[in-house]
Every structure is written in structure tokens, then in C-alpha cells.
Protein backbone atom coordinates (compact mmCIF):
# COMPACT_ATOMS: atom_id res chain seq x y z
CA UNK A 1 0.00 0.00 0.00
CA UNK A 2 1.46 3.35 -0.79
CA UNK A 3 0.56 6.72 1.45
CA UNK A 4 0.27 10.02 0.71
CA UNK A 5 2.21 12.61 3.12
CA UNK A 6 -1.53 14.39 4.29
CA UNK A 7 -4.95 13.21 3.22
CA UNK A 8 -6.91 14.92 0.17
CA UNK A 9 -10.07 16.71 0.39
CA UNK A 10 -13.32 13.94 -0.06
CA UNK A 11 -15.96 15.63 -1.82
CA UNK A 12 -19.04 13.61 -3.94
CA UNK A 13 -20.33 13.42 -7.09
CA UNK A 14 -23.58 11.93 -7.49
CA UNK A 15 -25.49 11.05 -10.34
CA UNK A 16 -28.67 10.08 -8.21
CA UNK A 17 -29.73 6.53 -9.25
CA UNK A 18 -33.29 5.79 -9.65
CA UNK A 19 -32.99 1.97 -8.21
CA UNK A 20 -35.02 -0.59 -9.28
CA UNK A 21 -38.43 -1.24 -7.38
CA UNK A 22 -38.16 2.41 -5.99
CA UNK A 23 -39.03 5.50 -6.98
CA UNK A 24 -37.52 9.06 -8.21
CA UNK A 25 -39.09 10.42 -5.25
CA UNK A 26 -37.03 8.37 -2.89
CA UNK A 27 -34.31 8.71 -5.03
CA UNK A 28 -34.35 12.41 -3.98
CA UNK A 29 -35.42 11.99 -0.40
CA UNK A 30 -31.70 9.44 -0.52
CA UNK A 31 -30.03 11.76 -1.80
CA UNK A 32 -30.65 14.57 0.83
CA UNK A 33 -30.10 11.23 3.61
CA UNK A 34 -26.96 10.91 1.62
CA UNK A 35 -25.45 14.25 1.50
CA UNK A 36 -26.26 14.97 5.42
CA UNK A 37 -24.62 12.20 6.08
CA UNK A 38 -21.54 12.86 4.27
CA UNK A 39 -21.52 16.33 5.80
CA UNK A 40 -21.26 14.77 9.14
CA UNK A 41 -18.09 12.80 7.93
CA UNK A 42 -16.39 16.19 7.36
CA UNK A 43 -16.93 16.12 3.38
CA UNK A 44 -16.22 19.46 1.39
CA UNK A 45 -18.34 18.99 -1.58
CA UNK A 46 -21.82 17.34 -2.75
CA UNK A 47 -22.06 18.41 -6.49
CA UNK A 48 -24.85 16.97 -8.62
CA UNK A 49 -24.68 16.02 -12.32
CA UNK A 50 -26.63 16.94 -15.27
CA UNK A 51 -28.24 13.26 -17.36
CA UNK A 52 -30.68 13.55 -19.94
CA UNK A 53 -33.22 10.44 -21.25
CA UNK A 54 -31.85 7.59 -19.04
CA UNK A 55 -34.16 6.22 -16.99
CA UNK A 56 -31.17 5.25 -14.40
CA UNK A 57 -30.53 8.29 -12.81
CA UNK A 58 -32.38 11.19 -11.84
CA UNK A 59 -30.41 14.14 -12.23
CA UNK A 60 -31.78 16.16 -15.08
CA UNK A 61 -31.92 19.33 -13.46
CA UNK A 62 -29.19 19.60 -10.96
CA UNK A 63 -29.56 23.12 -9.87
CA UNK A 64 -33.36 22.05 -8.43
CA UNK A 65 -31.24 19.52 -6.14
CA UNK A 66 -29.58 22.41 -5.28
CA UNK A 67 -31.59 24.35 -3.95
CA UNK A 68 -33.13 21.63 -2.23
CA UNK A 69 -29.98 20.83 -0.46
CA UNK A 70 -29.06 24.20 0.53
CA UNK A 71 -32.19 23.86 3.19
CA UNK A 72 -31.40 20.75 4.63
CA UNK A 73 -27.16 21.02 4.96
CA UNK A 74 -25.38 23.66 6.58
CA UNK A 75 -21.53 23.15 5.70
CA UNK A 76 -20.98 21.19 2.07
CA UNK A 77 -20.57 23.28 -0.30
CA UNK A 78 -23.20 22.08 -3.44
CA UNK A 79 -22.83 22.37 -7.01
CA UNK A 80 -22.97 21.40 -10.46
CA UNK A 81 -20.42 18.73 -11.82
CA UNK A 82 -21.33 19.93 -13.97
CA UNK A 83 -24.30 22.11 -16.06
CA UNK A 84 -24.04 21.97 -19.79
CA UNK A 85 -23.98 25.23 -20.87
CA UNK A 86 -24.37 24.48 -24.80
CA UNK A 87 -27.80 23.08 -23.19
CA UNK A 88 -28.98 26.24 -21.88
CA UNK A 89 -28.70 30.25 -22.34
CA UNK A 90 -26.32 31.63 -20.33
CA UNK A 91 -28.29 34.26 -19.24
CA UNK A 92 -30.59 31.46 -17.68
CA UNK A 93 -27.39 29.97 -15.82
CA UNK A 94 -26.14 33.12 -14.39
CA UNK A 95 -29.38 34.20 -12.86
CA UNK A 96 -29.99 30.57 -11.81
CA UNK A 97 -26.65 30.61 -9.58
CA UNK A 98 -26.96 34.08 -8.47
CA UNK A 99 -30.51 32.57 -6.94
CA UNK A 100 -28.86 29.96 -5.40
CA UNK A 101 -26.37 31.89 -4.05
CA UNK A 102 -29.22 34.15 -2.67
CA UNK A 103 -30.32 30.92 -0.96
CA UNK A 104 -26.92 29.52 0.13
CA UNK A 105 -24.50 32.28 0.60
CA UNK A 106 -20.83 30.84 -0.13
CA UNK A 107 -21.50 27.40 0.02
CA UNK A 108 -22.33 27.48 -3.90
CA UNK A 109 -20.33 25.80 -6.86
CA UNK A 110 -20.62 26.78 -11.11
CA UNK A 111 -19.45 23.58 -12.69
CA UNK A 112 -19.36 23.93 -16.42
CA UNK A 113 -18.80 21.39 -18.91
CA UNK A 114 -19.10 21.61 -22.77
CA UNK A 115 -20.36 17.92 -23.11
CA UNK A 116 -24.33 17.57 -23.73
CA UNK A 117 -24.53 14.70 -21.14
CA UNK A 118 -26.57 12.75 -23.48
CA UNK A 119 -27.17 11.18 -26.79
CA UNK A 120 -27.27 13.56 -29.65
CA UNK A 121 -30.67 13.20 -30.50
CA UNK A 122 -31.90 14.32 -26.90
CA UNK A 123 -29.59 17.31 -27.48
CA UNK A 124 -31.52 18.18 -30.54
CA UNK A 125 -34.57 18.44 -28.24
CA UNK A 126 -32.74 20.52 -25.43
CA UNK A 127 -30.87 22.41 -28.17
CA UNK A 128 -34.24 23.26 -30.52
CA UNK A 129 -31.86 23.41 -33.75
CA UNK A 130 -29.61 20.90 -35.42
CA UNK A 131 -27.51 23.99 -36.13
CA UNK A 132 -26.97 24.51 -32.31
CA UNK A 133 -26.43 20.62 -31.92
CA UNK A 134 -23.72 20.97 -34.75
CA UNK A 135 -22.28 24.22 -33.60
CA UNK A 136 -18.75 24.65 -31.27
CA UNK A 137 -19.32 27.83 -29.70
CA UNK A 138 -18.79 26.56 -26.19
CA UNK A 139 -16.33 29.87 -25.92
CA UNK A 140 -18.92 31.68 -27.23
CA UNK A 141 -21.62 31.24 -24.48
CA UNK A 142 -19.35 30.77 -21.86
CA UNK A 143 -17.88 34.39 -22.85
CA UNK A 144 -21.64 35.84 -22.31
CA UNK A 145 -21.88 33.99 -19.48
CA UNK A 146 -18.98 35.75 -17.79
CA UNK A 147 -20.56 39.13 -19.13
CA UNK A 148 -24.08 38.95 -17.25
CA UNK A 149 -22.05 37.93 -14.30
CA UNK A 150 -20.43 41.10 -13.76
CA UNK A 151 -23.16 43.34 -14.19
CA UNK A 152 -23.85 46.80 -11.92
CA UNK A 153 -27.24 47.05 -10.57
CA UNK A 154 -29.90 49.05 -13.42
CA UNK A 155 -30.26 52.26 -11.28
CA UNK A 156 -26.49 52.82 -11.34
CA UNK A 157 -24.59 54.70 -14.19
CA UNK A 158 -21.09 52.61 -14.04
CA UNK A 159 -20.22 50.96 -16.94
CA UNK A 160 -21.10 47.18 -17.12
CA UNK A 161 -17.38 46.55 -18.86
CA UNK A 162 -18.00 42.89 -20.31
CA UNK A 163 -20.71 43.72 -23.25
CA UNK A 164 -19.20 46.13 -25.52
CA UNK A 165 -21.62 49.60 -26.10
CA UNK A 166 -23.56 48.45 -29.33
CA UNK A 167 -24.18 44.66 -28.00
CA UNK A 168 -27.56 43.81 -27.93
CA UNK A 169 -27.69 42.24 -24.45
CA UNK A 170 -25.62 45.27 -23.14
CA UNK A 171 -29.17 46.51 -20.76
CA UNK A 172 -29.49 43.14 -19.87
CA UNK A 173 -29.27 42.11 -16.04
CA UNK A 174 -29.19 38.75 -14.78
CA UNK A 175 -31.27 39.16 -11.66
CA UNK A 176 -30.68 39.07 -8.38
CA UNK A 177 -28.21 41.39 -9.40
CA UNK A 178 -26.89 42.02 -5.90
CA UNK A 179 -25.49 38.16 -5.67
CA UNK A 180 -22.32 37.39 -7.71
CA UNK A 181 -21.75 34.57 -9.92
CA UNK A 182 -20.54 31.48 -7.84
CA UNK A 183 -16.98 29.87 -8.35
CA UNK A 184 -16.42 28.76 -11.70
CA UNK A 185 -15.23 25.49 -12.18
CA UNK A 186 -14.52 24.07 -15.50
CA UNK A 187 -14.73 20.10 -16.13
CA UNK A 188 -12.61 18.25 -18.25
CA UNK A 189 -11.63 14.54 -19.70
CA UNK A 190 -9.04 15.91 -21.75
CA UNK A 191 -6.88 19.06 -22.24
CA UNK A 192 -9.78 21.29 -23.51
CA UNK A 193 -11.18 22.04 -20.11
CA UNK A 194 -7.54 22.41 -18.02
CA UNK A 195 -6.86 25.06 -20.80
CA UNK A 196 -9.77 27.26 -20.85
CA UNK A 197 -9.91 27.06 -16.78
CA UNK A 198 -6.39 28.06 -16.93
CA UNK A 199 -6.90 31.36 -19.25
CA UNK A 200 -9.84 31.90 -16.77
CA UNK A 201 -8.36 31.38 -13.12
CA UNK A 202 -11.39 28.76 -12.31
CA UNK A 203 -10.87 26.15 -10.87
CA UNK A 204 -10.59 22.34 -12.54
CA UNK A 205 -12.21 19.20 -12.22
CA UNK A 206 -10.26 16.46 -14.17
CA UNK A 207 -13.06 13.50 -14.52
CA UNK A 208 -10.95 10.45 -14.41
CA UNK A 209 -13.86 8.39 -14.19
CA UNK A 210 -14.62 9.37 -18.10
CA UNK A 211 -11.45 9.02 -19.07
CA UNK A 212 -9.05 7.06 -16.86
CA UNK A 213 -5.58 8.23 -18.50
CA UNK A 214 -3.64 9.14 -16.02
CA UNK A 215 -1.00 10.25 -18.15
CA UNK A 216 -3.25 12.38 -19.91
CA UNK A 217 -4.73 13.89 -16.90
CA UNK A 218 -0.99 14.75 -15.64
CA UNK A 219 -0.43 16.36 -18.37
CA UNK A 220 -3.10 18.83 -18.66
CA UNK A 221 -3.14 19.37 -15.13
CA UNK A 222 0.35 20.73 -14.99
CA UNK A 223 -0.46 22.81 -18.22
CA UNK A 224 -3.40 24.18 -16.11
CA UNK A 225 -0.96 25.34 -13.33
CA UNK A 226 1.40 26.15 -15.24
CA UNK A 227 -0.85 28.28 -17.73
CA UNK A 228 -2.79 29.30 -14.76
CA UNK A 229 -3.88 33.76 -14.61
CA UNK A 230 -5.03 34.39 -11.09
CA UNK A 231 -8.51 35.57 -10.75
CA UNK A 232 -10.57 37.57 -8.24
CA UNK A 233 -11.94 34.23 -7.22
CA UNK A 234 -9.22 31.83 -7.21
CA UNK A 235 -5.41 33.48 -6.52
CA UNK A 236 -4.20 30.11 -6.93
CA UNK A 237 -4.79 26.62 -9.28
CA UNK A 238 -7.42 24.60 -7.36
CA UNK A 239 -7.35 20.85 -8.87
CA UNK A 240 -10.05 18.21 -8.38
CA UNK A 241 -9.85 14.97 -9.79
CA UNK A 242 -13.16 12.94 -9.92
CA UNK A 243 -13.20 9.28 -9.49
CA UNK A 244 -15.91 6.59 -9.28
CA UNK A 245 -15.42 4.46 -6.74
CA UNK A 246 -16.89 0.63 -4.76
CA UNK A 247 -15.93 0.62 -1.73
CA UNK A 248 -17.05 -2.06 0.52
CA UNK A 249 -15.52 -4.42 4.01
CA UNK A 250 -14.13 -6.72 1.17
CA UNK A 251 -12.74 -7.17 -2.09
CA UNK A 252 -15.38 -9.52 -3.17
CA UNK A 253 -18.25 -7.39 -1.81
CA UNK A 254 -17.05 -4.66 -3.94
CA UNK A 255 -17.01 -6.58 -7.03
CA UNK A 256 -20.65 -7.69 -6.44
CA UNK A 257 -21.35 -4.43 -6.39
CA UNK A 258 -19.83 -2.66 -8.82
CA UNK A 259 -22.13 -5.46 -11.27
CA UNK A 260 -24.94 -2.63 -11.36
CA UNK A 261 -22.76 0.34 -12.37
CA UNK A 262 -21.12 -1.68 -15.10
CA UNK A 263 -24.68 -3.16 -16.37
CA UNK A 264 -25.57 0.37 -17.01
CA UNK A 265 -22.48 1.20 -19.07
CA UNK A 266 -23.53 -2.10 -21.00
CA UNK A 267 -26.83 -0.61 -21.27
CA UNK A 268 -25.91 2.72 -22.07
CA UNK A 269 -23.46 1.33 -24.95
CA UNK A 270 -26.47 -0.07 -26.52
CA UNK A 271 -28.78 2.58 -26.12
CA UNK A 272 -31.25 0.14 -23.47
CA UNK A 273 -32.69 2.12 -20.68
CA UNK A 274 -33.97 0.71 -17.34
CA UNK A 275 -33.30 1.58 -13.73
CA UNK A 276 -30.56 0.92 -11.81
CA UNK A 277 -30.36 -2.64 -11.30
CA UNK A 278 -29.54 -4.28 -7.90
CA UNK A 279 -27.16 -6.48 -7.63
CA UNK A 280 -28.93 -9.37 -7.91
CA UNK A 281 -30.67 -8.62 -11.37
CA UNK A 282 -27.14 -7.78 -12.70
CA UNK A 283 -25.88 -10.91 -11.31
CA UNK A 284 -28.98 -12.84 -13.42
CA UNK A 285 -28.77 -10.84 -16.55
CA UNK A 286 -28.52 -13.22 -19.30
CA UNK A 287 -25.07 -11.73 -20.79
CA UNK A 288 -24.42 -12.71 -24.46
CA UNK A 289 -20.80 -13.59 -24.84
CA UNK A 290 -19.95 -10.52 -26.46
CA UNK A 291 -21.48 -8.72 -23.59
CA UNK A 292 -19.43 -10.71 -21.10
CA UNK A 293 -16.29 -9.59 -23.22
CA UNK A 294 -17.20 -5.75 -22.67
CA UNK A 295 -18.04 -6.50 -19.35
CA UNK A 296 -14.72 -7.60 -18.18
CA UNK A 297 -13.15 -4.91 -20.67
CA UNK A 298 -14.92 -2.33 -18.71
CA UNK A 299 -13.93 -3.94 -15.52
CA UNK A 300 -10.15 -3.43 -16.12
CA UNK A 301 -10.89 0.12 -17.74
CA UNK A 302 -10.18 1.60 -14.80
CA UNK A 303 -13.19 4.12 -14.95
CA UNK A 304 -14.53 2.25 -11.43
CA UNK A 305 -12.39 1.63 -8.74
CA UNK A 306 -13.83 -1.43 -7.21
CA UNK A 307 -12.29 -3.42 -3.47
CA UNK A 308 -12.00 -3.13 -0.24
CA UNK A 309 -10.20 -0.57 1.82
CA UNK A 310 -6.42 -1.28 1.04
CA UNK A 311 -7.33 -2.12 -2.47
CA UNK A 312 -9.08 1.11 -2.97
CA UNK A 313 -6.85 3.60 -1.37
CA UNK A 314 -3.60 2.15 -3.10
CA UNK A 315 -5.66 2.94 -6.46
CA UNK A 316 -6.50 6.26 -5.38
CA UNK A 317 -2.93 6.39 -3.54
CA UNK A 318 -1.92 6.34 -7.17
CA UNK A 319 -4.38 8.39 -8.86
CA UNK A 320 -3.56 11.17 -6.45
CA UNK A 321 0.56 11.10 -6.60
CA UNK A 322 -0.06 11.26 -10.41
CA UNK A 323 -1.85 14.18 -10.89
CA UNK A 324 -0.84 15.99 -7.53
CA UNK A 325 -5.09 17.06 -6.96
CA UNK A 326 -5.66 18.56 -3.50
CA UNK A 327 -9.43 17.44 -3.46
CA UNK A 328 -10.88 13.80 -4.43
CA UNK A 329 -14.33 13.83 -5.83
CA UNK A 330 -15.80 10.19 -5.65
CA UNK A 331 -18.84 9.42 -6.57
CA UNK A 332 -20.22 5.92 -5.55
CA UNK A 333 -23.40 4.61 -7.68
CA UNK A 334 -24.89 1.31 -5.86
CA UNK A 335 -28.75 0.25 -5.70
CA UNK A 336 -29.04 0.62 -2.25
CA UNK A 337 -28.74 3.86 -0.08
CA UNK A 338 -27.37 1.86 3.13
CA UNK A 339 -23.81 0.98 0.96
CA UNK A 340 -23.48 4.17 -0.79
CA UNK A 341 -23.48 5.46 3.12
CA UNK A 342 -21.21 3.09 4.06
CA UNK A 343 -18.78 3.53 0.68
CA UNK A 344 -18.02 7.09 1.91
CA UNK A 345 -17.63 6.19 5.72
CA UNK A 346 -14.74 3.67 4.71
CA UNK A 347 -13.59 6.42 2.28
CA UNK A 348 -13.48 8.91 5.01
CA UNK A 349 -11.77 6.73 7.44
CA UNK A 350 -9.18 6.25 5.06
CA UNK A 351 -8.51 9.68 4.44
CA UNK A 352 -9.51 11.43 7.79
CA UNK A 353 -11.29 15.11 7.09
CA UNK A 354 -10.77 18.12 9.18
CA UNK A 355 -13.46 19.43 11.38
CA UNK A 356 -16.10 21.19 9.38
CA UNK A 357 -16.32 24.30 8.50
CA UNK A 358 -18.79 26.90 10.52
CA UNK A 359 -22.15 26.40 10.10
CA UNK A 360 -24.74 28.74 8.01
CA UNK A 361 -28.23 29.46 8.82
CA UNK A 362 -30.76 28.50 6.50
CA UNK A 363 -32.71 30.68 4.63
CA UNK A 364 -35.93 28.94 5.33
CA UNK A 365 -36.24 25.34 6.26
CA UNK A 366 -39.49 23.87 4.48
């Protein structure tokens, strides 16, 4: 087992399963369950993602979990890991996190990715136009995103310097105009991201669970820092590298776990939607023996890390030393709400958190 000198950051990622036999209701009410819970174990981070047309997870609109969250934690910081933004105006994003902001002062996250977190047809119906399915103006949008976040309120005269004087949007105010823009963090699975977050001064996410090069990740990590322009919000590179992760007592309870997760890449590969299985419907799923081929090829991808404790940590051990992140994101998708818990208390006691940060009222606890 290797060790690192002090332990990372934990934060989580989830994706929000809809299990089998349950519901997406519950599958909200665990995910609130789940993020107090990780909040007592001295977590940083509970940042939801954004899924379109699969029936296995519920997280479509990640900024409604939110908000939901901000009433019922005090101390994680939530966000988005990440919002699409060629999905959406970015007018609609910046006053959407200035909201939330309203409603969780500091403890709010802007994760931004360029992907459309589903399949291309589905984009067509978020997008309206093949044209905007087709188009690569990620730069674009995220450009006039930037502009209606630093915006002076409509009663004063000061100049609002980020639309020049004859652009159309230039009397435009993303409202509440008295909140700013929360930190902007930029996702990547490849150099793309690290580069743009360096020009920037956000901070990076490097998602090693879509694309487990390490090499790769190394490498545009240390562009990012060294590339990196210090911004009002970040004076410094912030790195956090995402990982999925089983965790269980034992090696062979993790594996008998992970069977779910890697039954819905199967699925996903061929365009089948269903809940999340449990383990025992993935463990009676009548594989072809192709399927059983890209099973095991998934297996040793080394998008999930699957074991128990010593296994896990000498992965992560590994994945940290490599690209030097302060923070590990991990998200953990099983069927059932009672081993997700217990994933992140193993994770935690592996890499033991500081005391939480102060708490912060609520705005209004419903």
C-alpha cells in the first residue's frame, strides 16, 4: 500500500440513481439522507450532475437539487459537476446561480462542462436546432456567461465593462443582481477544459472516471498550473480529480457491487434504458458472450475503482501522486442507499477530514 504525506479533500459526485423497485421520489429523499450524512463525515463537496433520457438516474436538473440541499445542509458546499452550458442560455445559468447563491450564501459551486450529457438526439430536443447541436461555440456562451455575471445594478450609471456599447444584451441584467456569480469550475476529460480554466483562473475538475488516463490527466493538469492567470476568485490553481469508486468491508463485496454500475455502461453502450439494477438482477442478466467480453473490458478500464479498503486507497494512492489534486471527488453509484453510506464512511476513514467548516443558517427550512 502506498501513502500520501496528508490526506486529500473527499468531496461527492452523485449522479442520483433511480434503483429498481423504488421510486424518483425516494431517489431524492436518498439523496438529501446521503449528503447529510456525508456532511457529518467532514466532506467538502456534494455536487450533482446533469443526465438527460436515461431512466437510471435522476439528475436532469441539478440546480433544483440544489436548492433543495441548501435547506437541509449547513456546511458542504453544493454544485454542479457539472451544467451543460451548450444546453442552456447563459443568461438562464447566471441568474440561476446568483438565486442559489441568494439561498446559500458561499456554500455554492458553477461547474461547467461543454459535453451535452446525453445522446445527440436528446440534445436536438434541449438544443431546438440541429444547427446549435452541430455548432462549437462553447467559448462563445461561456464568454456571455462571464458578461451577465459582472453586471452593476440598473439604477447605477457605471459601466457594465463585459458587453461592448452596441451589443444587444448590453441593458441586460441577470437578476438578483446584488449576488455574484458562484466559483467557476470548469470540467474536463481531456486538455480542452484544463486550458480554458487556466486562461480563466477557475478552478478544474479532471473526470478520471470518463477518461481514466492518467498520463493524460498529468499532463493537462500541470499545463493548467502552469498556464494558470489568477482571478478575483481563485489566486491560486485549485485541482479536483473525480473518481468513481466501490468501496465495501471486502474485495469480493465490492465486485458484487460494482455489477450494477457496469450493467448500465452495458446498457448505455447499446442505447437500453432501465433503472438501476440491484445487484442481484445484474448478477442474473442473461449476458451474451460478447457482452461478457465488454463487461470484463470495462472492468479493467479503470473508470470504477472497485475493493476493499487497502485495495481502494492504493488505487486512489496512485491516482492522487499522479496528478498531484488537493481534493478527491468520488462518486459511488450502488442500488441501495445503506452501501453508498457506508462507501463514503470507509472512504473517510481512510482519508480522515478536518473538522467542518462553521455552520450557516438557512434561509428557510421547508
Amino acid at each position: 500500500m502506498t501513502f500520501l504525506a496528508t490526506s486529500p479533500i473527499l468531496s461527492v459526485l452523485d449522479l442520483v440513481p433511480l434503483a429498481s423497485g423504488s421510486s424518483s421520489t425516494q431517489a431524492v429523499l436518498d439523496t438529501i439522507d446521503l449528503a447529510q450524512h456525508v456532511e457529518a463525515l467532514g466532506y467538502r463537496r456534494y455536487w450533482l450532475a446533469e443526465h438527460h433520457n436515461m431512466q437510471s438516474l435522476v439528475s436532469s436538473a441539478p440546480e433544483l437539487l440544489i436548492a433543495a440541499l441548501s435547506q437541509r445542509t449547513t456546511t458542504l458546499r453544493l454544485g454542479s459537476g457539472g451544467i451543460m452550458l451548450p444546453n442552456h442560455a447563459p443568461l438562464k445559468v447566471a441568474e440561476t446561480f446568483r438565486l442559489l447563491e441568494a439561498l446559500a450564501p458561499d456554500r455554492i459551486d458553477l461547474g461547467l462542462g461543454r459535453a451535452p450529457g446525453t445522446d445527440l438526439t436528446t440534445a436536438l430536443a434541449l438544443r431546438r436546432s440541429r444547427g446549435a447541436v452541430q455548432a462549437d461555440d462553447f467559448e462563445a456562451q461561456l464568454a456571455e456567461l462571464l458578461a451577465f455575471s459582472d453586471q452593476t445594478p440598473p439604477s447605477s450609471s457605471a459601466a457594465r465593462p463585459h458587453f461592448p456599447a452596441d451589443h444587444p444584451f448590453r441593458g441586460i441584467v441577470a437578476a438578483p443582481y446584488d449576488q455574484p456569480l458562484p466559483p467557476l469550475w470548469m470540467l474536463s476529460s481531456s486538455g480542452h477544459g484544463a486550458a480554458v480554466a487556466a486562461e480563466l483562473g477557475a478552478g478544474l475538475a479532471f473526470a478520471t472516471h470518463i477518461n481514466p488516463d492518467l498520463p493524460l490527466a498529468a499532463q493537462s493538469i500541470a499545463h493548467y498550473r502552469a498556464a494558470f492567470q489568477p482571478s478575483a476568485t481563485f489566486a491560486q490553481p485549485q485541482v479536483i480529480v473525480a473518481q468513481s469508486v466501490i468501496l465495501a468491508d471486502t474485495d469480493e463485496e465490492a465486485a458484487r457491487l460494482a455489477l450494477p454500475l457496469v450493467l448500465m455502461f452495458l446498457r448505455l453502450m447499446r442505447g437500453e434504458g432501465a433503472p438501476f439494477a440491484s445487484v442481484e438482477e445484474a448478477e442474473a442478466y442473461p449476458y451474451s458472450a460478447a457482452e461478457r467480453a465488454q463487461l470484463g473490458a470495462m472492468q479493467r478500464s479503470g473508470r470504477v475503482v472497485a475493493g476493499g479498503p487497502d485495495t481502494v486507497k492504493a488505487r486512489l494512492d496512485h491516482v492522487l501522486q499522479v496528478t498531484g489534486a488537493q481534493e478527491l471527488m468520488v462518486g459511488s453509484l450502488m442500488h441501495r442507499l445503506a452501501d453508498r453510506k457506508r462507501a463514503y464512511e470507509l472512504l473517510a476513514n481512510l482519508y480522515p477530514q478536518q473538522a467542518s467548516l462553521p455552520a450557516r443558517p438557512l434561509i428557510h427550512q421547508y
